[in-house]
C-alpha atoms as a PDB file:
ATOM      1  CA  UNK A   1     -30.175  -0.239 -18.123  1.00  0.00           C
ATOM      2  CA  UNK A   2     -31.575  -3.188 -16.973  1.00  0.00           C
ATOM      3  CA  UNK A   3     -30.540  -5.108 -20.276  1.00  0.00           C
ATOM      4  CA  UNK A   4     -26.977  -4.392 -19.099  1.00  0.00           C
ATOM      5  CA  UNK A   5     -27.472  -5.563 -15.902  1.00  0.00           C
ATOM      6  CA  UNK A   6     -28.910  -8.595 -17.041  1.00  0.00           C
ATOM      7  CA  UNK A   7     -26.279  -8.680 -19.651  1.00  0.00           C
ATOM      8  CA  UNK A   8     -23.240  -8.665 -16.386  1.00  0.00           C
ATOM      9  CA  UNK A   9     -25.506 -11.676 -14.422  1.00  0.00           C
ATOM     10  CA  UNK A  10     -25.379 -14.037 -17.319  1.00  0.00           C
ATOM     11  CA  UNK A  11     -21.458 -13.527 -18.006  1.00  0.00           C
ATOM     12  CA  UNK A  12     -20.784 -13.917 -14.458  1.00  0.00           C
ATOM     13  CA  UNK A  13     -22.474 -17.370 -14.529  1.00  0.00           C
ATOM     14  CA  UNK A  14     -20.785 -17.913 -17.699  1.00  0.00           C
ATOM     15  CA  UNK A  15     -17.357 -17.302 -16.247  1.00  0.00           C
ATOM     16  CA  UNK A  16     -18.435 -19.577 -13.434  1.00  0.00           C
ATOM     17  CA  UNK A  17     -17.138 -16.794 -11.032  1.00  0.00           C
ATOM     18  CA  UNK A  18     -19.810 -17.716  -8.260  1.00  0.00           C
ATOM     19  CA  UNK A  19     -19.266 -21.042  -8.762  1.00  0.00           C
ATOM     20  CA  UNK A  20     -15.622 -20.198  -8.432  1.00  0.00           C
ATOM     21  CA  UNK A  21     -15.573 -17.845  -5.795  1.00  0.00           C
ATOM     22  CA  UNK A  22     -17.721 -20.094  -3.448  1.00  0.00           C
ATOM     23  CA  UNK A  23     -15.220 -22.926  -4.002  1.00  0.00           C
ATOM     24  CA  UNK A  24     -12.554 -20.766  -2.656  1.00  0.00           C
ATOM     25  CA  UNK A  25     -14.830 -19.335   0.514  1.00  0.00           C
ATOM     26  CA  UNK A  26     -15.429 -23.148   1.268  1.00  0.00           C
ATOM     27  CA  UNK A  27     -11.636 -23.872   1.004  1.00  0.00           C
ATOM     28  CA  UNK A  28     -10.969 -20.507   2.783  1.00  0.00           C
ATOM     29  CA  UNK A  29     -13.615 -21.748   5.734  1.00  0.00           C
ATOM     30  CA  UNK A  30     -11.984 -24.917   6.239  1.00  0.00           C
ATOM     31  CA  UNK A  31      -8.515 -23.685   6.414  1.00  0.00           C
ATOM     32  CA  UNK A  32      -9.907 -21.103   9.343  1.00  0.00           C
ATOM     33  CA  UNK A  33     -11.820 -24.058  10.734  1.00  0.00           C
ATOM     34  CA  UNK A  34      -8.153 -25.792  11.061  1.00  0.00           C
ATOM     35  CA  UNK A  35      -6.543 -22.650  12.540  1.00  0.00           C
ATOM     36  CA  UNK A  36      -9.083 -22.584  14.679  1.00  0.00           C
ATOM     37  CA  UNK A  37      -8.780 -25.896  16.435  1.00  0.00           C
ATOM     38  CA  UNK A  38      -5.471 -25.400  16.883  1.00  0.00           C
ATOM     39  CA  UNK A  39      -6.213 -22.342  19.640  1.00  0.00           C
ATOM     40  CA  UNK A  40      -6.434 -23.561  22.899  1.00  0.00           C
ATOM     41  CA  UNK A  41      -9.330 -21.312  24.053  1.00  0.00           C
ATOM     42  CA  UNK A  42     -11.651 -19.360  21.751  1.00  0.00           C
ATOM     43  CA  UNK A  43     -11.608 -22.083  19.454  1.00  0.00           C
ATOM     44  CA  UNK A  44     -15.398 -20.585  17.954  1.00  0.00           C
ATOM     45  CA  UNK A  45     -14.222 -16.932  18.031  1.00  0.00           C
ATOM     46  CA  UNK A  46     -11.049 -17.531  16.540  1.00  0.00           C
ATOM     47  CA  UNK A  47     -12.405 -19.616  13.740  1.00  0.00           C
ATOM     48  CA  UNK A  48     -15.420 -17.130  12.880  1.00  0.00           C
ATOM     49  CA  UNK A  49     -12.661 -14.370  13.269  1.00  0.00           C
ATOM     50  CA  UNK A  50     -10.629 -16.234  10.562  1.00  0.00           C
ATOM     51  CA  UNK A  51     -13.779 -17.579   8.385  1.00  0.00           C
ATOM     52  CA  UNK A  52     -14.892 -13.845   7.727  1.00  0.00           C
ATOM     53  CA  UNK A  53     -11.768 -12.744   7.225  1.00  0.00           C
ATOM     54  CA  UNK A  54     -10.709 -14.913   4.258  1.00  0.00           C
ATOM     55  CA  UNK A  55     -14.600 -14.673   2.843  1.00  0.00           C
ATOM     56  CA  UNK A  56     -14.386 -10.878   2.664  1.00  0.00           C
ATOM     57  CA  UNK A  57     -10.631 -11.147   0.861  1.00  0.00           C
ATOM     58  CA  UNK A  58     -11.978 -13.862  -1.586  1.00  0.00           C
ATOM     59  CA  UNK A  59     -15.321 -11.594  -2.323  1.00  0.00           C
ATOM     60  CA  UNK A  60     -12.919  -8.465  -3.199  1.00  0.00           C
ATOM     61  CA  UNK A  61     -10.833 -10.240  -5.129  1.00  0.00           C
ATOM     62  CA  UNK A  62     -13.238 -11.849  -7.155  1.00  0.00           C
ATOM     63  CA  UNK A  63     -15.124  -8.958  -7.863  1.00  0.00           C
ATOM     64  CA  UNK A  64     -12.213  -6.747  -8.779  1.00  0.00           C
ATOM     65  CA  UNK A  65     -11.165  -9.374 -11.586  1.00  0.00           C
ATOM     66  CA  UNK A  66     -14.279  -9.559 -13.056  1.00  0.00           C
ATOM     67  CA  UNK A  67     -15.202  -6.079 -13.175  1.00  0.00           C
ATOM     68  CA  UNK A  68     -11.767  -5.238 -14.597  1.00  0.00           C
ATOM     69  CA  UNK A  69     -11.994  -7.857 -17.265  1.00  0.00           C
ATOM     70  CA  UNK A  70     -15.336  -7.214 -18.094  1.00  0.00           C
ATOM     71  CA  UNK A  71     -15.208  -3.633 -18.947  1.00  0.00           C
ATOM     72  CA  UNK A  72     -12.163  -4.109 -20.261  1.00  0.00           C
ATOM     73  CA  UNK A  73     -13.798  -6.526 -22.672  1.00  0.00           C
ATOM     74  CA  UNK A  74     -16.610  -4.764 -23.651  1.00  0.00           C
ATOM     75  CA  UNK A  75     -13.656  -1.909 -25.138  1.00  0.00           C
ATOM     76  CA  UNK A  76     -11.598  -4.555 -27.057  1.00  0.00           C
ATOM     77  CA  UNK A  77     -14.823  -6.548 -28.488  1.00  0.00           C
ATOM     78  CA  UNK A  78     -16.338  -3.157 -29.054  1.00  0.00           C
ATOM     79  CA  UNK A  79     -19.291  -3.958 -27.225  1.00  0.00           C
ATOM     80  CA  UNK A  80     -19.274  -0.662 -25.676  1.00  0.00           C
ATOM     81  CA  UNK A  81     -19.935   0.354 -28.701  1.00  0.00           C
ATOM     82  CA  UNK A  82     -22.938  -1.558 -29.744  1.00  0.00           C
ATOM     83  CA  UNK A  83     -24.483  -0.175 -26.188  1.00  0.00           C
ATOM     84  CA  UNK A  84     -23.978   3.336 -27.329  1.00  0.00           C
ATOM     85  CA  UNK A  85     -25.965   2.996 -30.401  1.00  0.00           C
ATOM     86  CA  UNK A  86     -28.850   2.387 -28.698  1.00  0.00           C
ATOM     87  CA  UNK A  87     -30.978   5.386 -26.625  1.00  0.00           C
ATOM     88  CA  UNK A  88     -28.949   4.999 -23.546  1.00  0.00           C
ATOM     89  CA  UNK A  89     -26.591   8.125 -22.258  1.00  0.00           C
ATOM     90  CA  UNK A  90     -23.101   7.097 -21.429  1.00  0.00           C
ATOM     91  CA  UNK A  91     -23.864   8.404 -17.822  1.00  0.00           C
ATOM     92  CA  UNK A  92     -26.769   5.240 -17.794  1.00  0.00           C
ATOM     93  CA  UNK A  93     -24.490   3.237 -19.417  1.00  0.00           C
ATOM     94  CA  UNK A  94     -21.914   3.566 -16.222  1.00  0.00           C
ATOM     95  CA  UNK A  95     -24.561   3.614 -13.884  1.00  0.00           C
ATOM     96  CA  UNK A  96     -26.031   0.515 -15.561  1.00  0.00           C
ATOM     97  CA  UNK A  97     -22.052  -1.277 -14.940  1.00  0.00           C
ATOM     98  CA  UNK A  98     -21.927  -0.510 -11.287  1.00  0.00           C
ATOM     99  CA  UNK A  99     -25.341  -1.555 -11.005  1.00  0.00           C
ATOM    100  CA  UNK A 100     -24.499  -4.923 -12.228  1.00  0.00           C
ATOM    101  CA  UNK A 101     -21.253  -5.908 -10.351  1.00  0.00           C
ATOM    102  CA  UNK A 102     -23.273  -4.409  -7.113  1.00  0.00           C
ATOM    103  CA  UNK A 103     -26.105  -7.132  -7.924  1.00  0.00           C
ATOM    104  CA  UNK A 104     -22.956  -9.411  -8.654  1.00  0.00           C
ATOM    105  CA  UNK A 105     -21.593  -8.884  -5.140  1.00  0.00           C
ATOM    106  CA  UNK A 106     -25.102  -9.010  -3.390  1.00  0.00           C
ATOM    107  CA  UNK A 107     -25.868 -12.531  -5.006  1.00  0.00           C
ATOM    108  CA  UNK A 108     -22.182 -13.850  -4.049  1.00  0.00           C
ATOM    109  CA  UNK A 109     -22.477 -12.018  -0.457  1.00  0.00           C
ATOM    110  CA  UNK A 110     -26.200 -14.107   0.438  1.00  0.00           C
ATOM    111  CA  UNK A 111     -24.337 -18.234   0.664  1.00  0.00           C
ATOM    112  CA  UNK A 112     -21.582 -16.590   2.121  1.00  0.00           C
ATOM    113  CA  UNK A 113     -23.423 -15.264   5.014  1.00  0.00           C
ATOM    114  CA  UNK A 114     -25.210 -18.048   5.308  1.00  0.00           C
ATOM    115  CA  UNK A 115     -21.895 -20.588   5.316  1.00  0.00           C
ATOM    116  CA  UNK A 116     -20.428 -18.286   8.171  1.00  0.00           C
ATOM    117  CA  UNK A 117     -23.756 -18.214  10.142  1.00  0.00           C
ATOM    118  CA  UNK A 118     -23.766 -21.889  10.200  1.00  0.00           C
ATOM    119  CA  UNK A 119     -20.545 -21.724  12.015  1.00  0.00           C
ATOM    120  CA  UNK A 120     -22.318 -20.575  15.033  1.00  0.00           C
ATOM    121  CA  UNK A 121     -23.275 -16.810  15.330  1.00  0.00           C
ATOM    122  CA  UNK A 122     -21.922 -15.077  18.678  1.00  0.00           C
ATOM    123  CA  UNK A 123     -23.216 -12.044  18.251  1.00  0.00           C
ATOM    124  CA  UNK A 124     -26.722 -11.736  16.024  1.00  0.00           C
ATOM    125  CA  UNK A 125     -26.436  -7.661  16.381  1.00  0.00           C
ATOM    126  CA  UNK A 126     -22.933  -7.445  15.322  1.00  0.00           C
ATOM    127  CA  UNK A 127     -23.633 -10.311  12.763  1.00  0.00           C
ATOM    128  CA  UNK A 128     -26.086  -7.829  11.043  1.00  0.00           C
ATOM    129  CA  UNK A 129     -24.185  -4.999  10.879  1.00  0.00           C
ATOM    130  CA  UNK A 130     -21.053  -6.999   9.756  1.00  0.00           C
ATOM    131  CA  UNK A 131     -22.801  -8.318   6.538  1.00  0.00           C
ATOM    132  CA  UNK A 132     -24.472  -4.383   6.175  1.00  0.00           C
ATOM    133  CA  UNK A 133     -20.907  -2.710   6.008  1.00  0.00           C
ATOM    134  CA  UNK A 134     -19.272  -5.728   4.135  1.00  0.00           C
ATOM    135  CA  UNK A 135     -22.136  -5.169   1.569  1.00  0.00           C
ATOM    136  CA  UNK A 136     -21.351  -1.705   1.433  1.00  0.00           C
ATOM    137  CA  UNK A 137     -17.461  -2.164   1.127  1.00  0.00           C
ATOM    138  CA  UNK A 138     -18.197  -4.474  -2.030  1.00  0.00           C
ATOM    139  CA  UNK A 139     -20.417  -1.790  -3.707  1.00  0.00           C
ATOM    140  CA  UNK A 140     -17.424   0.533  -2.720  1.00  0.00           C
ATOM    141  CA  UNK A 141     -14.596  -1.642  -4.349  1.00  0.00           C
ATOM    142  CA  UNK A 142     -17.174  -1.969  -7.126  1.00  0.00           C
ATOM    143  CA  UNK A 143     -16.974   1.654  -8.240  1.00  0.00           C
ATOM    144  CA  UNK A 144     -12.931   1.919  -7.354  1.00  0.00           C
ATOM    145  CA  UNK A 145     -12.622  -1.034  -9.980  1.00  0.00           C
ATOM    146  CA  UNK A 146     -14.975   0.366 -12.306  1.00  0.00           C
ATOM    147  CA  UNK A 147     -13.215   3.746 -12.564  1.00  0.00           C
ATOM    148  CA  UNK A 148      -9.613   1.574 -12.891  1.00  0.00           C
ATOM    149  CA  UNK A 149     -11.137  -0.052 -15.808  1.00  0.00           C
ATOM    150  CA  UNK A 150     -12.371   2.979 -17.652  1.00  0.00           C
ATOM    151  CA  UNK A 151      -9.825   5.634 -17.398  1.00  0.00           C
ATOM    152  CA  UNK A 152      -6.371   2.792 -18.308  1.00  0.00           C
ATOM    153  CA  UNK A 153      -6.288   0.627 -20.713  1.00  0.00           C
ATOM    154  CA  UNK A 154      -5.374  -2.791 -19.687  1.00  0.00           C
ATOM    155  CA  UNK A 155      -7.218  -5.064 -17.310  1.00  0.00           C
ATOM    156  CA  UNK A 156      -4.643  -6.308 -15.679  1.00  0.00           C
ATOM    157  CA  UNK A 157      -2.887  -2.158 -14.648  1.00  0.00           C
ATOM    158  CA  UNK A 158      -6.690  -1.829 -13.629  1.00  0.00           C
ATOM    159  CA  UNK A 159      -6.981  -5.123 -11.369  1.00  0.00           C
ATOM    160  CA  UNK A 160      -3.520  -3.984  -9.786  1.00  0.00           C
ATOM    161  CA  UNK A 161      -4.268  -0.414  -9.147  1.00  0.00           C
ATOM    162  CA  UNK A 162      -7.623  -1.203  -7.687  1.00  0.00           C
ATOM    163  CA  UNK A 163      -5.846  -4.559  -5.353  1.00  0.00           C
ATOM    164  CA  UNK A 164      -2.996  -1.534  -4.213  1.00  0.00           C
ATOM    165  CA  UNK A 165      -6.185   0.465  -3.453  1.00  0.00           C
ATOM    166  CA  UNK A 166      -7.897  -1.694  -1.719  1.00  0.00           C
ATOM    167  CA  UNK A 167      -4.677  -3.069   0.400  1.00  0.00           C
ATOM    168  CA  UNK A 168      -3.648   1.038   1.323  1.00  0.00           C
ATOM    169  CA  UNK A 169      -7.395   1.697   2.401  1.00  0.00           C
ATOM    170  CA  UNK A 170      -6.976  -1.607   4.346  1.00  0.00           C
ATOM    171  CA  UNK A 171      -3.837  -0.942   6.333  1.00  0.00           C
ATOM    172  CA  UNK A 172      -4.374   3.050   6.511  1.00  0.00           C
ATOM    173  CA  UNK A 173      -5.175   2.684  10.086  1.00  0.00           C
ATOM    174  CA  UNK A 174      -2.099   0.941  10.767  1.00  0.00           C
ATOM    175  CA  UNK A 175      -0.200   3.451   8.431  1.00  0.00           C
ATOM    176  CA  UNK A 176      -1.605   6.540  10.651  1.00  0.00           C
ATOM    177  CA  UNK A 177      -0.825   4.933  13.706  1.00  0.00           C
ATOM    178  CA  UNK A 178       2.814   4.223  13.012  1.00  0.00           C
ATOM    179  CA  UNK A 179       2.910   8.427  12.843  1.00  0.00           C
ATOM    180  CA  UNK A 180       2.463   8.797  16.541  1.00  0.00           C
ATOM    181  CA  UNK A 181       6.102   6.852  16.826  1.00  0.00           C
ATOM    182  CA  UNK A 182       8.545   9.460  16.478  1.00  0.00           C
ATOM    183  CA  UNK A 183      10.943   6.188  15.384  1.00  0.00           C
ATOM    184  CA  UNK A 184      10.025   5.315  11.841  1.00  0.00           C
ATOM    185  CA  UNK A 185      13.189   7.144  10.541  1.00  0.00           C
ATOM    186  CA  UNK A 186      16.604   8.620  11.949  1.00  0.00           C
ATOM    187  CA  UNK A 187      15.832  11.900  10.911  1.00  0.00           C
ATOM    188  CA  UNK A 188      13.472  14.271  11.877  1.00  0.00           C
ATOM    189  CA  UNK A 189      12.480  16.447   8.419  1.00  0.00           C
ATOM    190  CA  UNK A 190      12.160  12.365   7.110  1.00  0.00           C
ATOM    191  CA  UNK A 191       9.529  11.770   9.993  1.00  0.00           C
ATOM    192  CA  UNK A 192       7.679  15.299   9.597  1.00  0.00           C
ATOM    193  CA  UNK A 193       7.283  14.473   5.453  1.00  0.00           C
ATOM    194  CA  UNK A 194       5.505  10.757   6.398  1.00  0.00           C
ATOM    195  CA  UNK A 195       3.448  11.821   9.021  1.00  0.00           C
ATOM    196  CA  UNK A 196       2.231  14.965   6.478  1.00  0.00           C
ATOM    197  CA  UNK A 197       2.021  12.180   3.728  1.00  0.00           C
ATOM    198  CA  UNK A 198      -0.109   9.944   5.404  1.00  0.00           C
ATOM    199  CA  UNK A 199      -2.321  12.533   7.199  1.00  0.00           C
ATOM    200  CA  UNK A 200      -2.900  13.968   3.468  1.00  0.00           C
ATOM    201  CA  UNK A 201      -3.661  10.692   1.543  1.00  0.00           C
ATOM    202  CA  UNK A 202      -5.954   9.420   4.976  1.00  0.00           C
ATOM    203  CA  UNK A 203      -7.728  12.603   4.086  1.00  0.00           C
ATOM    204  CA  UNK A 204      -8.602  11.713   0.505  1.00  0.00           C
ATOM    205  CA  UNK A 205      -9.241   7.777   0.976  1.00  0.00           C
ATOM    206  CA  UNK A 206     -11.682   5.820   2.221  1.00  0.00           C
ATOM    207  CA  UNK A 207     -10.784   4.029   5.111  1.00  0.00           C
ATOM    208  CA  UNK A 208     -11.544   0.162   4.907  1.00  0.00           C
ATOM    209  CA  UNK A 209     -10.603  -0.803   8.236  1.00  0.00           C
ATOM    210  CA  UNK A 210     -13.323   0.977   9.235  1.00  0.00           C
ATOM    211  CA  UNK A 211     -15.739  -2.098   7.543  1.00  0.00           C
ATOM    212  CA  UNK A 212     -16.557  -5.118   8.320  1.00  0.00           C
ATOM    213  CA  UNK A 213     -14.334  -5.571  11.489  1.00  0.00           C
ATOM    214  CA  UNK A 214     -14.266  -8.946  12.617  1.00  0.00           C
ATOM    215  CA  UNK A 215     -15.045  -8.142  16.398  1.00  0.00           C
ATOM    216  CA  UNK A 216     -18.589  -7.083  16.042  1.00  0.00           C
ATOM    217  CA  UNK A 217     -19.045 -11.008  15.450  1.00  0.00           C
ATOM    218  CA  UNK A 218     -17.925 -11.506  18.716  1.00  0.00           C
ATOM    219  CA  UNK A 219     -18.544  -8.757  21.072  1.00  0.00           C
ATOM    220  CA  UNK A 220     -20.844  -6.867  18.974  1.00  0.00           C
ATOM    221  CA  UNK A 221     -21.094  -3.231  17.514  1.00  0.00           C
ATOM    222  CA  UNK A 222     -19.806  -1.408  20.702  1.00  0.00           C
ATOM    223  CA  UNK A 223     -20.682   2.489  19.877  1.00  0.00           C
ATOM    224  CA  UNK A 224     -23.285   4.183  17.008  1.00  0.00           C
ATOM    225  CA  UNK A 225     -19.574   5.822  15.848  1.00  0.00           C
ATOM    226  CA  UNK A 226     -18.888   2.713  14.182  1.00  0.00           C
ATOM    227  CA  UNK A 227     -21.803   2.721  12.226  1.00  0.00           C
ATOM    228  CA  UNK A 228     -21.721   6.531  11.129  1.00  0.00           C
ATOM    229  CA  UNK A 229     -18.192   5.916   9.974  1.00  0.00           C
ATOM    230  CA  UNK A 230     -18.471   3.494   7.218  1.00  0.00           C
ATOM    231  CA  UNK A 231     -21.770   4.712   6.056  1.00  0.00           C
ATOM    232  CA  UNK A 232     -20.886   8.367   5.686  1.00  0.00           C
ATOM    233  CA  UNK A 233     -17.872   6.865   3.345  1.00  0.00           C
ATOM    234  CA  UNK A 234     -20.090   4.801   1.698  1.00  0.00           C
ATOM    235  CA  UNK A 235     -22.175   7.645   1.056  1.00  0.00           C
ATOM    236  CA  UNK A 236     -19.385   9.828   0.362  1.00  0.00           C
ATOM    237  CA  UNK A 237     -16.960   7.980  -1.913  1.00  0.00           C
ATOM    238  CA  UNK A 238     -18.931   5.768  -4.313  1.00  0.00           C
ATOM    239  CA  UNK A 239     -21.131   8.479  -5.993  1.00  0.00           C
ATOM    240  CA  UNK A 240     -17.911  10.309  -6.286  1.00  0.00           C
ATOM    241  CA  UNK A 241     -16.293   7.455  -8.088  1.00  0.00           C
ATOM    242  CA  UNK A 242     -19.169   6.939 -10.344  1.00  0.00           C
ATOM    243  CA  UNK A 243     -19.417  10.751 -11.319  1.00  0.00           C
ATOM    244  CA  UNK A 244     -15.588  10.474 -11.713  1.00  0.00           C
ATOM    245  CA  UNK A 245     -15.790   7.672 -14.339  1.00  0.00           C
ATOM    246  CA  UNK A 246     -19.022   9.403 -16.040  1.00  0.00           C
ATOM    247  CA  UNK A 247     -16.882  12.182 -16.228  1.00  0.00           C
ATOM    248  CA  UNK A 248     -13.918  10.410 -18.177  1.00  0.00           C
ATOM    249  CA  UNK A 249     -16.246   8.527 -20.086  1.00  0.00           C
ATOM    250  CA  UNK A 250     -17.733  11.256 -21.654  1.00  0.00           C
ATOM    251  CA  UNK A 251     -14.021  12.600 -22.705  1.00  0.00           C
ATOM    252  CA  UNK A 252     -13.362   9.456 -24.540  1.00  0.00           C
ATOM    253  CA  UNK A 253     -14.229   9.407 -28.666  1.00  0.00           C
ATOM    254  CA  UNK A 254     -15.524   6.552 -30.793  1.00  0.00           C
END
């Protein structure tokens, strides 16, 4: 297991993603550090507000690529394969993936905090808990882009199915809150079908804006809610993606 792990850390250097991906978060920080001078008050706020935000998008990105292409890889170059022939189960052998890409994403997460911190932290607490849940959210998108790349069979269906995942999970807050406006459509049976659309997919998603929300920079974490709700996720959804991508893994033949 650890072999494999080992095995991710030297491609990703290989593939210069955190080379890469740390390029972008400095070209992403000075962008926000331009949008930010342009406010006329809040100039720190707005430009930690904006720094974070573009970090966290680069992050996910980057780590749904290379997860996607790497697994994907390992099919077509049959490297799978050569794993398999060794005493491993296939269960270790997905465990052994996430595993990877999670040390992947803690690695890329460490400069990044430290680039934003040097910015000027407002609020230490809220700080914490921001790089906690933005940790977490990583590990999550991990396991949604691991089980993309195992169950179809191109890498770049799996980078778009887990991107559209990640942008619904994203904007589900907005979605649900656009079904208290009775508004959205002319007709009524057309409203009543969204609003029971939305309320059922909310129920079996996680919900991202729940993570890493850029006000705890500023004004802190304001209630312990905030805290159960991305952990219990967390907690929730990423074993069940990893069982779920076990589970197709063992269907597959070789």
């Amino acid at each position: 297991m650890l072999t494999n792990v080992r095995y991710i850390l030297l491609t990703a250097l290989r593939d210069w993603l955190f080379a890469a991906l740390m390029i972008g978060i400095v070209a992403s920080t000075l962008i926000a550090h331009m949008l930010g001078s342009t406010a006329l008050i809040e100039t720190q706020e707005m430009t930690l507000s904006y720094s974070s935000a573009s970090a966290r998008i680069v992050i996910i990105i980057g780590l749904i690529v290379f997860a996607c292409f790497h697994i994907r890889n390992a099919f077509d170059t049959k490297e799978i394969d050569v794993f398999l022939s060794r005493p491993i189960t296939r269960s270790n052998l997905v465990f052994s993936y996430w595993l990877g890409f999670a040390t992947v994403a803690l690695l890329l997460l460490i400069p990044t905090l430290g680039l934003i911190a040097l910015e000027g932290l407002i609020n230490k607490q809220g700080f914490f808990f921001w790089a906690v849940s933005l940790l977490i959210e990583c590990w999550l998108m991990v396991a949604v882009a691991l089980f993309a790349s195992f169950t179809l069979k191109s890498a770049v269906t799996s980078v778009i199915a887990s991107m559209g995942f990640y942008v619904l999970a994203r904007l589900m807050g907005f979605f649900i809150a656009t079904t208290k406006s009775a508004f959205v459509f002319e007709q009524q049976w057309l409203n009543a079908i969204l609003i029971y659309a939305l309320k059922l997919v909310s129920m079996i998603m996680p919900r991202l804006d729940f993570f890493a929300k850029g006000d705890w920079l500023i004004y802190g974490l304001k209630h312990a809610d905030d805290l159960k709700l991305f952990t219990l996720q967390a907690a929730v959804f990423i074993p069940l993606l990893i069982f779920a991508t076990i589970a197709d893994f063992r269907r597959k033949q070789f």
